[in-house]
C-alpha atoms as a PDB file:
ATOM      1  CA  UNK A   1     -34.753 -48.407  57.177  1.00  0.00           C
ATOM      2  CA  UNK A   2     -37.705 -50.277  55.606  1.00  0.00           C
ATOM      3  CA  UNK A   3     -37.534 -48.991  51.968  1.00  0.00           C
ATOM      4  CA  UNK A   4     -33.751 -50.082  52.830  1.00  0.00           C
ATOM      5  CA  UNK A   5     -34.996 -53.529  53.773  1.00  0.00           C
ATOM      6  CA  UNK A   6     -37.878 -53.810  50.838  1.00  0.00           C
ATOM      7  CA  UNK A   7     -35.256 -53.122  48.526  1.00  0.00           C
ATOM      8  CA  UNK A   8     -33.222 -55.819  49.573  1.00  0.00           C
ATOM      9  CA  UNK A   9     -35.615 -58.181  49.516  1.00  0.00           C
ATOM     10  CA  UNK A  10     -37.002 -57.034  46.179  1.00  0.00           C
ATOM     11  CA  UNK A  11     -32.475 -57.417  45.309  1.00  0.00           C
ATOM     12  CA  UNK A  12     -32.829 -60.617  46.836  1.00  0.00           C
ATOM     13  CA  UNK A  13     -35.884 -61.588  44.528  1.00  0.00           C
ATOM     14  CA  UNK A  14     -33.910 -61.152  41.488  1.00  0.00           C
ATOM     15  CA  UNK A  15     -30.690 -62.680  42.185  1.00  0.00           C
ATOM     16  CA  UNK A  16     -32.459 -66.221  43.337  1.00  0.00           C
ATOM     17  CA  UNK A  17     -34.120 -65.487  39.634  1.00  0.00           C
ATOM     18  CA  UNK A  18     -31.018 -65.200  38.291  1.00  0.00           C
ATOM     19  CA  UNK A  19     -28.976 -68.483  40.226  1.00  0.00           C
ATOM     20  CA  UNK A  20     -32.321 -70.812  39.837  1.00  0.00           C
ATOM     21  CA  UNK A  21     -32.488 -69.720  35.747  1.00  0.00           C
ATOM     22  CA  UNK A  22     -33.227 -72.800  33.590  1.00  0.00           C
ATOM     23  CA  UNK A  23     -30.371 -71.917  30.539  1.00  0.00           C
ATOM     24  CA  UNK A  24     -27.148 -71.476  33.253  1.00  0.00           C
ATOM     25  CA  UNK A  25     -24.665 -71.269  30.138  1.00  0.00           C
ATOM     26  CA  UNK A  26     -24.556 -67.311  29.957  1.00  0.00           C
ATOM     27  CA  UNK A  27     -22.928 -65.289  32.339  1.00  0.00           C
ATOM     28  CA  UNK A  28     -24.021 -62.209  33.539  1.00  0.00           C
ATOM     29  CA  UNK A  29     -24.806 -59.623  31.090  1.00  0.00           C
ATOM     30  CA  UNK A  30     -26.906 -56.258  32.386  1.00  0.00           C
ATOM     31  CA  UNK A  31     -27.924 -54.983  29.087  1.00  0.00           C
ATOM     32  CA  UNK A  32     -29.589 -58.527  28.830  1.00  0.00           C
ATOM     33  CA  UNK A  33     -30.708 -58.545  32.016  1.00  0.00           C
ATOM     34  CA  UNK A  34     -32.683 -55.379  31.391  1.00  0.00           C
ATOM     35  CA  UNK A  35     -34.377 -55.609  28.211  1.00  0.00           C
ATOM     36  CA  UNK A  36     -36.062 -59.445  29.649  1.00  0.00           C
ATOM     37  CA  UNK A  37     -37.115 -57.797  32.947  1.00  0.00           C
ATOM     38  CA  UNK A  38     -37.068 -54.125  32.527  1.00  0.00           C
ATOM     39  CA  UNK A  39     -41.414 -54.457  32.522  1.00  0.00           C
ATOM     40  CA  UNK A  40     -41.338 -56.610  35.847  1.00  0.00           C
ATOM     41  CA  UNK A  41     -38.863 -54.591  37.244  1.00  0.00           C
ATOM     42  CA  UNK A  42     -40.781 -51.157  37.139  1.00  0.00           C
ATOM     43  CA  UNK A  43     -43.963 -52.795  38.259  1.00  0.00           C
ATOM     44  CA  UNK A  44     -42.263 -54.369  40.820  1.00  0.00           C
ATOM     45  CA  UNK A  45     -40.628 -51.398  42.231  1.00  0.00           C
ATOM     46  CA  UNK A  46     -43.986 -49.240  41.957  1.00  0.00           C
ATOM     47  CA  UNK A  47     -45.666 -51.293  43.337  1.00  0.00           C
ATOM     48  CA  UNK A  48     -43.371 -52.109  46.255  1.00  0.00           C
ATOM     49  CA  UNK A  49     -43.414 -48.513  46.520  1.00  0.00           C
ATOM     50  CA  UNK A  50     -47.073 -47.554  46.949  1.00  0.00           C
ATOM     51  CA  UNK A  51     -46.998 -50.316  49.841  1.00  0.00           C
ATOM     52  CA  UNK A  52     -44.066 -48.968  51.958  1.00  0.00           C
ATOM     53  CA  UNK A  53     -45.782 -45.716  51.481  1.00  0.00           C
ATOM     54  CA  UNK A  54     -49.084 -46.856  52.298  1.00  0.00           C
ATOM     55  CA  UNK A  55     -47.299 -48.884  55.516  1.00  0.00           C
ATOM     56  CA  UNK A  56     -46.011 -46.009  57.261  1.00  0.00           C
ATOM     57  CA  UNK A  57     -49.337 -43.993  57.466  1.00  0.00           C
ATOM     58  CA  UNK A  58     -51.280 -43.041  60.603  1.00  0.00           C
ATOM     59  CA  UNK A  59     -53.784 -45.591  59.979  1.00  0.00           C
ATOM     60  CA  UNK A  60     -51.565 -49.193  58.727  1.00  0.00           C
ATOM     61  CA  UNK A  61     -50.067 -47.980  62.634  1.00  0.00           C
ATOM     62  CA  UNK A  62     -53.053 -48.367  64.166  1.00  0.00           C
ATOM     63  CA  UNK A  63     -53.786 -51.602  62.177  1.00  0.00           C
ATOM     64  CA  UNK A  64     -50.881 -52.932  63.336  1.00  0.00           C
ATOM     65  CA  UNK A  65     -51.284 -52.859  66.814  1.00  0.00           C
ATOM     66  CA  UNK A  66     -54.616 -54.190  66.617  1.00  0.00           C
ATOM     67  CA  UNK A  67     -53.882 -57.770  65.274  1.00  0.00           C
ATOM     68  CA  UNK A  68     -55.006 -61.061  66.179  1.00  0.00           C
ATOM     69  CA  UNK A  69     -52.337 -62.647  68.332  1.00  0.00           C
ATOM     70  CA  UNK A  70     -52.809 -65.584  65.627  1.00  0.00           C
ATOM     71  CA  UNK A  71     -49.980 -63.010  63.630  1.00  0.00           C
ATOM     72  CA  UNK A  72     -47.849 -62.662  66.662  1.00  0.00           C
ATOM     73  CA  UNK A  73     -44.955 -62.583  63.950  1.00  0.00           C
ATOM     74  CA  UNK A  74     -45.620 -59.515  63.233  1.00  0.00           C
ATOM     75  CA  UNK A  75     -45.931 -57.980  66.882  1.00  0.00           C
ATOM     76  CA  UNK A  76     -42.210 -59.255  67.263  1.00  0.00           C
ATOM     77  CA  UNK A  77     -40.563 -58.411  64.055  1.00  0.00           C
ATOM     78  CA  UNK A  78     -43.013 -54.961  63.245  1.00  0.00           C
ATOM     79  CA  UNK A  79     -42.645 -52.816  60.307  1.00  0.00           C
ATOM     80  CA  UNK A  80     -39.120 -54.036  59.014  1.00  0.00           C
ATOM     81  CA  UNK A  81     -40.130 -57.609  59.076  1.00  0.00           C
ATOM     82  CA  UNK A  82     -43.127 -56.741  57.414  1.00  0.00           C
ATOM     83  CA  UNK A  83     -41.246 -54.741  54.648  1.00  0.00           C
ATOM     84  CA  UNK A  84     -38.831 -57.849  54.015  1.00  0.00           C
ATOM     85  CA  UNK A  85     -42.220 -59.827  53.397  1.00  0.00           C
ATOM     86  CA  UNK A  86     -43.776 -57.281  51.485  1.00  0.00           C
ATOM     87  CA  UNK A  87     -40.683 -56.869  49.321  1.00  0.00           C
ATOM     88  CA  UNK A  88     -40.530 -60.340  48.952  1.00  0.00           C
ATOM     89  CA  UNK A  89     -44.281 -61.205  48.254  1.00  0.00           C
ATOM     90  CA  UNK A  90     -44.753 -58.926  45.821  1.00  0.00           C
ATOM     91  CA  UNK A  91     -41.721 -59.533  43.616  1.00  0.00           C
ATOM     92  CA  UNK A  92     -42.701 -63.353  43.524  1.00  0.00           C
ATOM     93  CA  UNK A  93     -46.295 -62.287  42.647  1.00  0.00           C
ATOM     94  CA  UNK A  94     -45.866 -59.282  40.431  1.00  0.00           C
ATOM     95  CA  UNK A  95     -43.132 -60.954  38.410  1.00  0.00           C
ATOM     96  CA  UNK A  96     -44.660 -63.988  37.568  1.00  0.00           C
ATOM     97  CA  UNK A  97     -48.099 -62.282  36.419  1.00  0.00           C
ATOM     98  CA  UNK A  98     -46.147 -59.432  34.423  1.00  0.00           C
ATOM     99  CA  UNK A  99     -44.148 -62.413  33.012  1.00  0.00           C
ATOM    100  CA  UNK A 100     -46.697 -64.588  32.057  1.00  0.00           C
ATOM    101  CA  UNK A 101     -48.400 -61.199  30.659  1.00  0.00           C
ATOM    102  CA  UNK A 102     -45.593 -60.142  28.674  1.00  0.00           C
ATOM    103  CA  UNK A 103     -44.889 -63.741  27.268  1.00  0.00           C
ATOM    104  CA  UNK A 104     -47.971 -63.575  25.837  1.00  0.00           C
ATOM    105  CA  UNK A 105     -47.836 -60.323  24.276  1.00  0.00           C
ATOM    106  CA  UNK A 106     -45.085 -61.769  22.801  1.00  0.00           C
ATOM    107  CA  UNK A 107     -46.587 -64.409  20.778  1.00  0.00           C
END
């Protein structure tokens, strides 16, 4: 259920990308949509990845019981709520280093 819930999260990531775009004039178009994010997109889902793998061991357990009551979030919402924000976090983060990256490359 929380690589379910990352990878909505990560899903909703893109699709806010895609309604709050600057040029609205185009539709839709996958192939498109592919070769502009296709290098944010695999970094994005790796590195969602090695998170939600790292999340469910032994030890990120134990971590998470031990938390200041300061994230008290966290104690109520647990490892799915954490896997939205994760999902979330790093797509914002990820993307708009990679992009900024890859715009430059580009020059």
């Amino acid at each position: 259920m929380n690589y379910l819930l990352n990878l909505l999260a990560v899903l909703v990531f893109f699709i806010n990308r895609f309604f709050f775009r600057k040029k609205k004039t185009a539709p839709f178009n996958w192939r498109f949509w592919i070769s502009d994010n296709w290098a944010e997109l695999i970094m994005i889902i790796i590195l969602n990845l090695m998170f939600m793998l790292l999340m469910n061991t032994e030890e990120a357990t134990k971590a998470l019981e031990n938390l200041p009551p300061a994230a008290s979030w966290i104690y109520f919402f647990g490892k799915p709520g954490l896997s939205i924000v994760i999902g979330l976090g790093l797509s914002w983060g990820a993307y708009g280093i990679i992009s900024k990256k890859v715009k430059e490359l580009n020059k």
